[in-house]
C-alpha atoms as a PDB file:
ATOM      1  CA  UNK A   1     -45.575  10.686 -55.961  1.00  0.00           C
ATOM      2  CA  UNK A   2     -46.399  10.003 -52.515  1.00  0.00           C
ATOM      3  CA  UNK A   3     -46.553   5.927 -53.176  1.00  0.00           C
ATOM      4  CA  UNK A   4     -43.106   6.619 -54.840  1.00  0.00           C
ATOM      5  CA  UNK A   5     -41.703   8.009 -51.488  1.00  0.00           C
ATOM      6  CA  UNK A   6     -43.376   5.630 -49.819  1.00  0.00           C
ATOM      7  CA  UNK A   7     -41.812   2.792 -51.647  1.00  0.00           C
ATOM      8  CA  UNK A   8     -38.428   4.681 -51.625  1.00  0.00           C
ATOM      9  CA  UNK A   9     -38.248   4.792 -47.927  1.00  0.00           C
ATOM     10  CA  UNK A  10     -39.048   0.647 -47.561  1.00  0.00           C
ATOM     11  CA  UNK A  11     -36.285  -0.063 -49.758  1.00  0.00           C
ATOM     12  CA  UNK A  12     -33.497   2.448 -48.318  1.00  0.00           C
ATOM     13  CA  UNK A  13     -35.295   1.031 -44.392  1.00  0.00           C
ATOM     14  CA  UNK A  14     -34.570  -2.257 -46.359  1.00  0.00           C
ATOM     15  CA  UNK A  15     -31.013  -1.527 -47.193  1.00  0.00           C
ATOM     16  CA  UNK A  16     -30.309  -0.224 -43.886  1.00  0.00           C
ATOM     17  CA  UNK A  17     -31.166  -3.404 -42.396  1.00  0.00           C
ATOM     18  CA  UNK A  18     -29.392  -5.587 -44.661  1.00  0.00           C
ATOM     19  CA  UNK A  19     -26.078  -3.230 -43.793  1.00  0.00           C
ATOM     20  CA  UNK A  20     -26.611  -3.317 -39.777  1.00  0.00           C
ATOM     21  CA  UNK A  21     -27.326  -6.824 -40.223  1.00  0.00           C
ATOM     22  CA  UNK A  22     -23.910  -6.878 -42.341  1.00  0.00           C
ATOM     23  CA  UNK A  23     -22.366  -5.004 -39.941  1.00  0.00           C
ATOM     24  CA  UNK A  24     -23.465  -7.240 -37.293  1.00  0.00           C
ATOM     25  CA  UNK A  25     -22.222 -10.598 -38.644  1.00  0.00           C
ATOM     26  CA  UNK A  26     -19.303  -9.229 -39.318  1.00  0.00           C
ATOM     27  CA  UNK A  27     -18.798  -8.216 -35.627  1.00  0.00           C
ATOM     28  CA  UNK A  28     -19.821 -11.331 -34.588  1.00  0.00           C
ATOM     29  CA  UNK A  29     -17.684 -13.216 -36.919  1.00  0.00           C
ATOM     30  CA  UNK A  30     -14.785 -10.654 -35.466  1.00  0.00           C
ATOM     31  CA  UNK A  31     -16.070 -11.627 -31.951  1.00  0.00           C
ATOM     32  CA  UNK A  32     -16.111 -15.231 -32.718  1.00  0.00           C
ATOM     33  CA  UNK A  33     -12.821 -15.667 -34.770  1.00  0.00           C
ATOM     34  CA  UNK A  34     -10.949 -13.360 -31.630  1.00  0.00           C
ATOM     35  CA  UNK A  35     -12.662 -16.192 -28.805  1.00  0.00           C
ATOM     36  CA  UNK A  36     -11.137 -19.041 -31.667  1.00  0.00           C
ATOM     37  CA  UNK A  37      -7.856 -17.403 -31.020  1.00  0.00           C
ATOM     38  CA  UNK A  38      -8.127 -16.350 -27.586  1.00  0.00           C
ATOM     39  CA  UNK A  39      -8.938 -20.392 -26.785  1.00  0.00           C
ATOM     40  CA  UNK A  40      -6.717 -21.773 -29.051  1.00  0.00           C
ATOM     41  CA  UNK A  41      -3.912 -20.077 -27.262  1.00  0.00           C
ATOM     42  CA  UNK A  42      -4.862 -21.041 -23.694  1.00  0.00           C
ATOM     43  CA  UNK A  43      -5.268 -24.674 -25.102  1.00  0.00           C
ATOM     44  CA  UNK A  44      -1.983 -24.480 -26.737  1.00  0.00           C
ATOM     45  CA  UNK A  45       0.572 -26.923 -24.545  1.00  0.00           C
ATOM     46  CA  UNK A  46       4.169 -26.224 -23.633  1.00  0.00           C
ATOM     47  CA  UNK A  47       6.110 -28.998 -24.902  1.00  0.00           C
ATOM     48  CA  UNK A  48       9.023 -29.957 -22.514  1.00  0.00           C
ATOM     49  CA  UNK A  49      11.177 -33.008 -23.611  1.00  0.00           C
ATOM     50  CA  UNK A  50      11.890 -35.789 -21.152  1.00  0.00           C
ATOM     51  CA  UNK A  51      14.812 -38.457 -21.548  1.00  0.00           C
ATOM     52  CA  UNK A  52      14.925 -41.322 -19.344  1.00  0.00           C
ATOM     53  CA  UNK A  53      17.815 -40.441 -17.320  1.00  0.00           C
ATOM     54  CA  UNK A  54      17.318 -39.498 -13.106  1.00  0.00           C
ATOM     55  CA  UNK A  55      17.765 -35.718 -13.056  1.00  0.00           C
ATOM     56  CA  UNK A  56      16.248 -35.316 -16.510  1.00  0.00           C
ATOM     57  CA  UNK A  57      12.941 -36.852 -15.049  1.00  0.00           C
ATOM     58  CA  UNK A  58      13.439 -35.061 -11.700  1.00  0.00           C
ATOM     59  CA  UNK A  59      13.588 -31.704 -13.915  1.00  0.00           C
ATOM     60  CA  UNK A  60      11.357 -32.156 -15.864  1.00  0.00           C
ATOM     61  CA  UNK A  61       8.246 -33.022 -14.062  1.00  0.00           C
ATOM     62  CA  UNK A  62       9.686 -29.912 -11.329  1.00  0.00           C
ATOM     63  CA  UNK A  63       8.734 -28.022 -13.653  1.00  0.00           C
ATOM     64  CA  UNK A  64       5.392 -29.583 -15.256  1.00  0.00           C
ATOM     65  CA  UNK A  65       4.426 -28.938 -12.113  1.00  0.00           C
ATOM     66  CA  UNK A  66       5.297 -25.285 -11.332  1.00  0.00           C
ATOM     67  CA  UNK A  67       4.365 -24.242 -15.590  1.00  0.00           C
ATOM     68  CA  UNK A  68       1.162 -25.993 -14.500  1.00  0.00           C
ATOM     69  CA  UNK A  69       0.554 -24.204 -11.469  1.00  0.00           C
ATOM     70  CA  UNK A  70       1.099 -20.947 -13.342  1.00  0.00           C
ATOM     71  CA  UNK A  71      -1.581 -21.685 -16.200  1.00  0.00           C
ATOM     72  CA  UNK A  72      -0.154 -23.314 -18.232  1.00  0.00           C
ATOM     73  CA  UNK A  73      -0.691 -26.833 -20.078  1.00  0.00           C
ATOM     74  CA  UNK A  74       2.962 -28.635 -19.907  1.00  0.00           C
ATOM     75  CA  UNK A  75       3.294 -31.955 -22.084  1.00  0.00           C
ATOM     76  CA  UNK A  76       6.473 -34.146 -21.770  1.00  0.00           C
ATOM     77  CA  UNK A  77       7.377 -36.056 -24.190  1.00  0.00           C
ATOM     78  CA  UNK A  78       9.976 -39.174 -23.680  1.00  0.00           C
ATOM     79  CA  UNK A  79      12.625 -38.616 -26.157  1.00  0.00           C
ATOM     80  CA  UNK A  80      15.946 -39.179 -26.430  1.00  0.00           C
ATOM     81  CA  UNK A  81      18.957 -36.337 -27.247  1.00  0.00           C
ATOM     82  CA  UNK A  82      19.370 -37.113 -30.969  1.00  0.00           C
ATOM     83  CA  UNK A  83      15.619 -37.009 -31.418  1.00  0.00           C
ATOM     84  CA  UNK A  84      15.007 -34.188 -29.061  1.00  0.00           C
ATOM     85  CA  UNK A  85      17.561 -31.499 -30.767  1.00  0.00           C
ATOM     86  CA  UNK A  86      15.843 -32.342 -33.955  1.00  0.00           C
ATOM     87  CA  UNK A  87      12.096 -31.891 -32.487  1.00  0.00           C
ATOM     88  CA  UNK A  88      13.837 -28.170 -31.321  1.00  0.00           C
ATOM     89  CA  UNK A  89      14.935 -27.536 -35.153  1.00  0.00           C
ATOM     90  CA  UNK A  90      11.787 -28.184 -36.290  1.00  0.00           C
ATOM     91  CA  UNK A  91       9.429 -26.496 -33.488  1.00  0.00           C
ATOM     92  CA  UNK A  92       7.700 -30.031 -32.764  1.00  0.00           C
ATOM     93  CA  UNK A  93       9.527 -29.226 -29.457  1.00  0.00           C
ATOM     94  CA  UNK A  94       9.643 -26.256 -27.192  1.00  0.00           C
ATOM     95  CA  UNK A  95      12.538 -26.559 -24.404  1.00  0.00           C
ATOM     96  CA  UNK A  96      15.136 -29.288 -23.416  1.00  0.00           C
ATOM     97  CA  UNK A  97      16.302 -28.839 -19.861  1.00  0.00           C
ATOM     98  CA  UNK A  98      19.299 -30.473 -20.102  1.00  0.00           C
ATOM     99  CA  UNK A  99      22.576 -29.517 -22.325  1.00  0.00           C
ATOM    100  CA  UNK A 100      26.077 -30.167 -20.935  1.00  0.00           C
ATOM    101  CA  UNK A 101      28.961 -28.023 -22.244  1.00  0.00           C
ATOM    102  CA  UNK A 102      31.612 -27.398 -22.291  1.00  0.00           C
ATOM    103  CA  UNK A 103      32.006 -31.228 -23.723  1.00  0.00           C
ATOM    104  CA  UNK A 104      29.755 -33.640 -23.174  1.00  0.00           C
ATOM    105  CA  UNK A 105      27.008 -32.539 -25.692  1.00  0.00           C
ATOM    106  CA  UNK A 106      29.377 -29.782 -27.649  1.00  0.00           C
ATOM    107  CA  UNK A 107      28.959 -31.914 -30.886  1.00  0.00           C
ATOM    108  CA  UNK A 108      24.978 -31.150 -30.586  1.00  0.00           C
ATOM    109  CA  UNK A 109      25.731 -27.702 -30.127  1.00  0.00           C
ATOM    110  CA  UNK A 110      28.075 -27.548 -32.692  1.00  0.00           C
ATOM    111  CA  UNK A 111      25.530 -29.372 -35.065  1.00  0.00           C
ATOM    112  CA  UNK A 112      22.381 -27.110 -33.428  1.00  0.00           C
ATOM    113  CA  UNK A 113      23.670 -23.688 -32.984  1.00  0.00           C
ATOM    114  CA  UNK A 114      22.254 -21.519 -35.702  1.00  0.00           C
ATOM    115  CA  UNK A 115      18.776 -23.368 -35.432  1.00  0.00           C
ATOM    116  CA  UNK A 116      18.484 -24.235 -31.854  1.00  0.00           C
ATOM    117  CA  UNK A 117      19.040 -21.341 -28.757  1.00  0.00           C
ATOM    118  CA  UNK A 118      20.875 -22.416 -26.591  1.00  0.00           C
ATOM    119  CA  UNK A 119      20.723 -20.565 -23.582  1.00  0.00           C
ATOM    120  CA  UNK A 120      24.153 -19.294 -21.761  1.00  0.00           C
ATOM    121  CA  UNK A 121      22.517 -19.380 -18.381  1.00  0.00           C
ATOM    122  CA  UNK A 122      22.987 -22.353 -16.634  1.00  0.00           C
ATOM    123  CA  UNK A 123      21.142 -24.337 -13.439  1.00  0.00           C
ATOM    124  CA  UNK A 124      23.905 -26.558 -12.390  1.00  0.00           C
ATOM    125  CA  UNK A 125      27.419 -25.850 -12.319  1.00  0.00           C
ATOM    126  CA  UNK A 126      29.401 -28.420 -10.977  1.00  0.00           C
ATOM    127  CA  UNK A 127      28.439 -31.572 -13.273  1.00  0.00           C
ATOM    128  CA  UNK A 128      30.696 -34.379 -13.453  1.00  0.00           C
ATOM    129  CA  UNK A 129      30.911 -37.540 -16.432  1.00  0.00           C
ATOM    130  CA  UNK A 130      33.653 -40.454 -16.632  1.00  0.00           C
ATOM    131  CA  UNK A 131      33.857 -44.183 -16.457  1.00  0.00           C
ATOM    132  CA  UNK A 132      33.357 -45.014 -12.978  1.00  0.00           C
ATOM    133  CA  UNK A 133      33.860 -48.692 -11.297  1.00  0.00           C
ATOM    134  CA  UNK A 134      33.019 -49.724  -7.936  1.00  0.00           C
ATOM    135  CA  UNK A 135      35.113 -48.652  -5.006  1.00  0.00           C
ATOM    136  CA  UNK A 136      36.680 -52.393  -4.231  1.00  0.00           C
ATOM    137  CA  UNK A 137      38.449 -52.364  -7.205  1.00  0.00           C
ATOM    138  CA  UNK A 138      41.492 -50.657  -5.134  1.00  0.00           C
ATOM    139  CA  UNK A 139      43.665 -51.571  -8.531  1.00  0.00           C
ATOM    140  CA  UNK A 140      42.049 -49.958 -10.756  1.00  0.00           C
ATOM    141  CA  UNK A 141      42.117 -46.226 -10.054  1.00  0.00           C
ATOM    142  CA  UNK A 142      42.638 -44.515 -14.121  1.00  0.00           C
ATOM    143  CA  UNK A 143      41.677 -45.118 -17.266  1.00  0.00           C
ATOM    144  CA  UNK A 144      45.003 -46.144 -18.309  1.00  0.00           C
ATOM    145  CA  UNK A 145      44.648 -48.839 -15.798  1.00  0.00           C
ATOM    146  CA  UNK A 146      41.832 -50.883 -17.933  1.00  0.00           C
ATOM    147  CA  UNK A 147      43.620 -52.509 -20.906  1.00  0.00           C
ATOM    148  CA  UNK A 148      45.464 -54.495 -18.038  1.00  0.00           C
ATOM    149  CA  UNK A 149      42.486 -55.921 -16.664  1.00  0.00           C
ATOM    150  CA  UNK A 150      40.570 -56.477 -19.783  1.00  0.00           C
ATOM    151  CA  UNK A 151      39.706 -59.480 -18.890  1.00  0.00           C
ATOM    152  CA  UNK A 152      38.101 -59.041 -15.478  1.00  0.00           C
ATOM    153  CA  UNK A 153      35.553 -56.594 -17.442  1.00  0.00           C
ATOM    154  CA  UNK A 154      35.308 -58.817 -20.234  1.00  0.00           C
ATOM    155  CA  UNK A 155      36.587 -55.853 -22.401  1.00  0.00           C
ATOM    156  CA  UNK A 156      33.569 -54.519 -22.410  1.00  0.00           C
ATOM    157  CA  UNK A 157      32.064 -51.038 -20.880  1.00  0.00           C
ATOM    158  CA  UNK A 158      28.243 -51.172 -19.904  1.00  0.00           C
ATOM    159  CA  UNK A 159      27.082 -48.098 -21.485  1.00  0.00           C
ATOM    160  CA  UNK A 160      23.002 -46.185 -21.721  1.00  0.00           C
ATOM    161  CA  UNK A 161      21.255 -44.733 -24.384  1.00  0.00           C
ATOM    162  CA  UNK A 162      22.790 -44.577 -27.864  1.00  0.00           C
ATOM    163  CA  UNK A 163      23.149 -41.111 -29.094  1.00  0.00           C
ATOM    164  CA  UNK A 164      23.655 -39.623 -25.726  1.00  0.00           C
ATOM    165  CA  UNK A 165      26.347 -36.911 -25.551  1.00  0.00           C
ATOM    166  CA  UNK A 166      28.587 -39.067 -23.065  1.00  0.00           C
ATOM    167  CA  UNK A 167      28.194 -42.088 -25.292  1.00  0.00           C
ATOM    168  CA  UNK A 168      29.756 -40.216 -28.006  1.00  0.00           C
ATOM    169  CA  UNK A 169      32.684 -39.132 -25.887  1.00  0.00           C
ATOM    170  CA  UNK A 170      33.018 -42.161 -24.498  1.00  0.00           C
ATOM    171  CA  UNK A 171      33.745 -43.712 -27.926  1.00  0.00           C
ATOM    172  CA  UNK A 172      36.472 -41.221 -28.364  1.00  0.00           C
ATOM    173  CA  UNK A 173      37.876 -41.925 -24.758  1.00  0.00           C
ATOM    174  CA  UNK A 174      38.326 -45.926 -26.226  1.00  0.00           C
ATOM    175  CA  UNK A 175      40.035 -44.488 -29.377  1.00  0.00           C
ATOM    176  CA  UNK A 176      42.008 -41.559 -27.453  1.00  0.00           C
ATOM    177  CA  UNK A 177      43.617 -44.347 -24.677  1.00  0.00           C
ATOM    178  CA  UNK A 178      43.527 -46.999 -27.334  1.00  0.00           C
ATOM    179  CA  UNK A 179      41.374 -49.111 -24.775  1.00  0.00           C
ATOM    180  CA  UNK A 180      40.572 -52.813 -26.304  1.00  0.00           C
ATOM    181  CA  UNK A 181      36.956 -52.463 -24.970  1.00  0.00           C
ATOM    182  CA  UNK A 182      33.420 -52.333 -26.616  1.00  0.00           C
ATOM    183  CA  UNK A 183      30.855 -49.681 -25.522  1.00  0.00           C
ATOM    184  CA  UNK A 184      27.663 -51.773 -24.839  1.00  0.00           C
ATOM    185  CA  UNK A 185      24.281 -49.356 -25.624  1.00  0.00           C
ATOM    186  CA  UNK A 186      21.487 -50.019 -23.254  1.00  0.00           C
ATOM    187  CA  UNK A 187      19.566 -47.608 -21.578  1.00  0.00           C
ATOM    188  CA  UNK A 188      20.064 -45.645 -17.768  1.00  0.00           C
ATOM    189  CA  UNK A 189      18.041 -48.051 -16.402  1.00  0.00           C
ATOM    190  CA  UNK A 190      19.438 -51.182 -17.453  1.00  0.00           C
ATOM    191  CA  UNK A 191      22.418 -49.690 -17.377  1.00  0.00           C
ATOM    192  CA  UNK A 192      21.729 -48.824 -13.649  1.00  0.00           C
ATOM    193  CA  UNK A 193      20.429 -52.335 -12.727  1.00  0.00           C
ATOM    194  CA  UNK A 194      23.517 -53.892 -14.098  1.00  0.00           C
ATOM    195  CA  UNK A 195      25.828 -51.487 -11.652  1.00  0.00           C
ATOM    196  CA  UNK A 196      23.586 -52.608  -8.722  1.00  0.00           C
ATOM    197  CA  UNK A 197      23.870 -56.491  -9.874  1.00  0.00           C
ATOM    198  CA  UNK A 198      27.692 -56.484 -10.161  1.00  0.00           C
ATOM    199  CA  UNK A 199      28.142 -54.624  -6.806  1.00  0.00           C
ATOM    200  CA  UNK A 200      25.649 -57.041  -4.936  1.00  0.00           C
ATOM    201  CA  UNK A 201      27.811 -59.615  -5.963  1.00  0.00           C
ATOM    202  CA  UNK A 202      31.082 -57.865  -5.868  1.00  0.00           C
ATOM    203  CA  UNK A 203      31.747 -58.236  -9.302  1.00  0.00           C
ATOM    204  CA  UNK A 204      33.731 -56.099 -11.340  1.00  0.00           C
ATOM    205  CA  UNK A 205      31.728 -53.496 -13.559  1.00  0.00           C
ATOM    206  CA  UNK A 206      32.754 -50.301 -15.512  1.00  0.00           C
ATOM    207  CA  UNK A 207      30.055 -47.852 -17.313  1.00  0.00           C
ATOM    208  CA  UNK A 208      29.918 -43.856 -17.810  1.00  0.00           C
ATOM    209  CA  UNK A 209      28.344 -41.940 -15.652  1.00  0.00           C
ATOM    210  CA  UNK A 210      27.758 -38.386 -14.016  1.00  0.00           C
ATOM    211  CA  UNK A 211      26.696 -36.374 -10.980  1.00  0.00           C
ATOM    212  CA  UNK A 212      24.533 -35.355 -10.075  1.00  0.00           C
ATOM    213  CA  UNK A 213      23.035 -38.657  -9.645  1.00  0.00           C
ATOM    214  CA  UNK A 214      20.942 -40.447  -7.203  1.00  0.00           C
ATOM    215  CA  UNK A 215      23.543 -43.679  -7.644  1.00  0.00           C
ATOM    216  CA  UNK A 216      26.599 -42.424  -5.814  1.00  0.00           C
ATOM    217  CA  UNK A 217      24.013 -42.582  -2.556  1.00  0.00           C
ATOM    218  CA  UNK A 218      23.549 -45.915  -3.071  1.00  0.00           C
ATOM    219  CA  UNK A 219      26.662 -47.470  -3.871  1.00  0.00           C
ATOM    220  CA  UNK A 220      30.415 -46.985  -3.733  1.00  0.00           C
ATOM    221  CA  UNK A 221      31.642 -45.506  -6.565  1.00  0.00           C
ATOM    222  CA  UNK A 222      34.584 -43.931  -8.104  1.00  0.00           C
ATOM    223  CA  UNK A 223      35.306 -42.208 -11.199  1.00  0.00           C
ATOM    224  CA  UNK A 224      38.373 -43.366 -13.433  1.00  0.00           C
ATOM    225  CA  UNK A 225      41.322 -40.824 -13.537  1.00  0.00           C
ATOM    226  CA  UNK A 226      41.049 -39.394 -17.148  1.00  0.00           C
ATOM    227  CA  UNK A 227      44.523 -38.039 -17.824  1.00  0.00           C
ATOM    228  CA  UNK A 228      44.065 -37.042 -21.381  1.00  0.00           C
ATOM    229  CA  UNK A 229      40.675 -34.580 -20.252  1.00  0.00           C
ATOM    230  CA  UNK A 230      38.731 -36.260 -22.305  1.00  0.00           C
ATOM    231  CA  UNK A 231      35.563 -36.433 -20.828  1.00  0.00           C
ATOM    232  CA  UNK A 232      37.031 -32.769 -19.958  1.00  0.00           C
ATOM    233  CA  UNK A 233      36.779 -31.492 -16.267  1.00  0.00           C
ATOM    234  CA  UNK A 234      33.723 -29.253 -14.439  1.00  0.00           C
ATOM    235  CA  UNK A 235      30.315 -29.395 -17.200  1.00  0.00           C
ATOM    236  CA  UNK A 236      27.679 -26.839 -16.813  1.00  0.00           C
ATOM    237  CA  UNK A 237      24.241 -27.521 -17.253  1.00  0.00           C
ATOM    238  CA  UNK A 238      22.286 -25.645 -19.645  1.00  0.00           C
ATOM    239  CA  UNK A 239      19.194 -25.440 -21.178  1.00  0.00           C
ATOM    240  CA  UNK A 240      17.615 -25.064 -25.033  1.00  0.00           C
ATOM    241  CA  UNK A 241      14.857 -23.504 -26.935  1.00  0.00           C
ATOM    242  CA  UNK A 242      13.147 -23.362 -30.201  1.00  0.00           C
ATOM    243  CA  UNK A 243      13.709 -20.326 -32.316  1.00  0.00           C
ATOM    244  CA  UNK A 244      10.931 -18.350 -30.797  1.00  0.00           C
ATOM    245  CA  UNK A 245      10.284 -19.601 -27.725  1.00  0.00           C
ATOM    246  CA  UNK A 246      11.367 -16.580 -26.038  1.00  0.00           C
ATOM    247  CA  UNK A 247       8.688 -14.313 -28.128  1.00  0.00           C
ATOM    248  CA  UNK A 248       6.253 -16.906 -27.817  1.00  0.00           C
ATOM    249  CA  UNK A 249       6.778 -16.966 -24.013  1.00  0.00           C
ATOM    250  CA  UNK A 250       8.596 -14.471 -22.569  1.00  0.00           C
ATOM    251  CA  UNK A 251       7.750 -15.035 -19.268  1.00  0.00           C
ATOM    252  CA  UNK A 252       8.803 -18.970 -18.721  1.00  0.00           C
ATOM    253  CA  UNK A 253      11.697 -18.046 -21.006  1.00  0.00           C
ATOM    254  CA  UNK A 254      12.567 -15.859 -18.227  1.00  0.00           C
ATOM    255  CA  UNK A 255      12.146 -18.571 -15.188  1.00  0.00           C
ATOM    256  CA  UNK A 256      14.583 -20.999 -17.163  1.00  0.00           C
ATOM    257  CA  UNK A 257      17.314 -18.238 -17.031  1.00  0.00           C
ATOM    258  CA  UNK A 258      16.668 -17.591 -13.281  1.00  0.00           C
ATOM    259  CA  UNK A 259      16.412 -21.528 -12.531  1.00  0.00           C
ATOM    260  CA  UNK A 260      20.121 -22.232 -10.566  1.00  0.00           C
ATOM    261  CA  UNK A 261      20.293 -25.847  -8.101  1.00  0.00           C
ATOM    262  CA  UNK A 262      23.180 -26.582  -6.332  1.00  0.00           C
ATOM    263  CA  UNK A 263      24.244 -30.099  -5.058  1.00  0.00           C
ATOM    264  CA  UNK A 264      21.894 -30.353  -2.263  1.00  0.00           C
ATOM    265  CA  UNK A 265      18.992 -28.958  -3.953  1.00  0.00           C
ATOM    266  CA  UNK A 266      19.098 -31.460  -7.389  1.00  0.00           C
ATOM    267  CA  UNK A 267      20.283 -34.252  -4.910  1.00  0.00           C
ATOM    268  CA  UNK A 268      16.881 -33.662  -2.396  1.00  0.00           C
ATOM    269  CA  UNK A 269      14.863 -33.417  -6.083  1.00  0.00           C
ATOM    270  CA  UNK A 270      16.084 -36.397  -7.121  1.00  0.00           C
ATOM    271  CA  UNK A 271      15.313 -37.988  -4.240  1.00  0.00           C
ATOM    272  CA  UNK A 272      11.644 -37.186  -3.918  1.00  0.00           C
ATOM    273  CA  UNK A 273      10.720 -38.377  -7.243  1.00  0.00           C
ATOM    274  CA  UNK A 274      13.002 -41.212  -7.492  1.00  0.00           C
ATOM    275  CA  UNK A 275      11.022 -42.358  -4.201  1.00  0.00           C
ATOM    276  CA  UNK A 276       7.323 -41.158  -5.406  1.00  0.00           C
ATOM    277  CA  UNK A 277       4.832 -43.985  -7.235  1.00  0.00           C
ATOM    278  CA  UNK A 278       4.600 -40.930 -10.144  1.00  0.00           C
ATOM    279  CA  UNK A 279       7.504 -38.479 -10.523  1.00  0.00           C
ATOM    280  CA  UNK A 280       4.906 -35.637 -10.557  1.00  0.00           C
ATOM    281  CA  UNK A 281       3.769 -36.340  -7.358  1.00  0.00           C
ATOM    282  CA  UNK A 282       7.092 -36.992  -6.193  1.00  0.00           C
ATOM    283  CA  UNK A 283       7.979 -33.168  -7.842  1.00  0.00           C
ATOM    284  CA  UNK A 284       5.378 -31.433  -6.323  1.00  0.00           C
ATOM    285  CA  UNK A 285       6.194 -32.769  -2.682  1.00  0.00           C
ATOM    286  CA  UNK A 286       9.332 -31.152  -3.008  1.00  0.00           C
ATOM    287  CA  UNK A 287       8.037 -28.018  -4.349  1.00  0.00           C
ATOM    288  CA  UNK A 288       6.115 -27.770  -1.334  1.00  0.00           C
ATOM    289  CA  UNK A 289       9.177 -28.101   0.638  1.00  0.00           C
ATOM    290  CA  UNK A 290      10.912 -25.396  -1.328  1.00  0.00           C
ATOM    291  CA  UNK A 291       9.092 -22.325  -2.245  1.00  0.00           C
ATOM    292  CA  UNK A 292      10.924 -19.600  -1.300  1.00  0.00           C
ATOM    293  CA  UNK A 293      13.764 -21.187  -4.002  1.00  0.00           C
ATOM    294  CA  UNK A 294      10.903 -21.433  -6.403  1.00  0.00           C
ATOM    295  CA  UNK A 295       9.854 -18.071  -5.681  1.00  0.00           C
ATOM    296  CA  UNK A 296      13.174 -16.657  -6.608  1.00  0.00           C
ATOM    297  CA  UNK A 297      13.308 -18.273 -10.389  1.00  0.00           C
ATOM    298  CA  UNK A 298       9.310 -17.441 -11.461  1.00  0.00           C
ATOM    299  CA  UNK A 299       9.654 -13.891  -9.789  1.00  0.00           C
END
């Protein structure tokens, strides 16, 4: 009897072990599956989208480097507007900083709406697009004035990046005056070098553009009369979010409502990274320069 209770006791001592030690994995696997989570959040990245146009860059990388500052792990990625509102419906993309409406990207919006947010608050509030040509060409003051010259412009328009919002609504200025011009696709850049090329040698150019911009600075420019309103009048700058982004991240979700610039402010941003080797550097200088308006959008 007493070898009986003897052996009882081992195996329940046994049993008790084999259910703390249970007990214990299972903690640990708890423990270990919650640090998985916990890292895999604070490694998870913020994805911003970039396209290669001079406020878009200036923007962006602003606020790479304030996201960054706060915590978080910001990637841009280079993109352009077609691509980038389908990243958004997807969720390969987080935020584009940069929608213009009433008109210029209303077909995106139109397209977008029930899949993309797009956020009513805006940062900028005095945009401007049309065709613009340089400031010597005194005779040429409207869009209605360009069929006349056609041939000092070679009937064509130097346009940027295909897919663009203005691009679109530039093809339906051409249709809406009737213009016997081609819309060239390029890129800002090229686009941009061209403008400077023609005005170095006083040579007539005419391409769309907007402000804010870093290029009215530099050159004399005018924009075209547009008396049919179809690049439409004062465009507000918005920005966009995938479905979820403001659970996800309440807080930055917050900061993009509270972001507002006004012409000086995107003008001086511009500027800095424009001028700056890397635009991040170039971001961050102005930052510097500007905390107290920082302080008043990540409050």
């Amino acid at each position: 009897m007493y070898k009986f209770k003897k052996e009882l006791s081992l195996i329940l001592a046994l049993v008790m072990v084999a259910v703390l030690t249970a007990c214990g994995n299972t903690s640990g696997d708890k423990n270990s599956e919650q640090t998985d989570s916990e890292t895999e959040v604070s490694d998870e990245e913020v994805r911003i989208g970039q396209i290669n146009w001079a406020e878009n860059i200036a923007v962006t990388n602003m606020w790479k480097a304030i996201l960054e500052e706060k915590g978080y792990d910001v990637k841009l990625n280079v993109l352009d507007m077609g691509t980038t509102m389908k990243a958004l419906e997807s969720g390969e993309l987080d935020a584009s900083l940069e929608i213009w409406l009433p008109v210029q990207d209303a077909n995106y919006l139109e397209e977008y709406q029930d899949a993309v947010n797009f956020s009513e608050a805006t940062w900028y509030d005095n945009a401007k697009v049309g065709l613009i040509v340089p400031t010597y060409l005194e005779e040429i003051n409207s869009v209605e004035d360009l069929n006349e010259h056609k041939e000092l412009f070679d009937g064509e328009i130097i346009g940027f990046d295909p897919g663009a919002g203005t691009m679109e609504v530039t093809e339906q200025l051409i249709e809406d005056y009737n213009l016997e011009f081609e819309l060239l696709p390029s890129s800002e850049p090229a686009m941009l070098a061209q403008i400077g090329q023609s005005i170095d040698n006083e040579e007539p150019i005419v391409a769309p553009l907007w402000s804010p911009h870093w290029v009215f600075s530099k050159y004399d420019l005018k924009f075209l009369e547009d008396p049919k309103n179809t690049f439409g009048g004062i465009e507000k700058i918005h920005h966009a979010t995938r479905q979820g982004f403001a659970e996800d991240y309440p807080e930055i979700s917050q900061w993009f409502k509270n972001w507002k610039m006004d012409d000086q402010q995107i003008g001086g941003l511009i500027d800095y990274v424009e001028n700056a080797e890397d635009p991040l550097d170039g971001a961050k200088q102005w930052i510097e320069e500007n905390q107290e308006l920082i302080g008043e959008w990540v409050k």
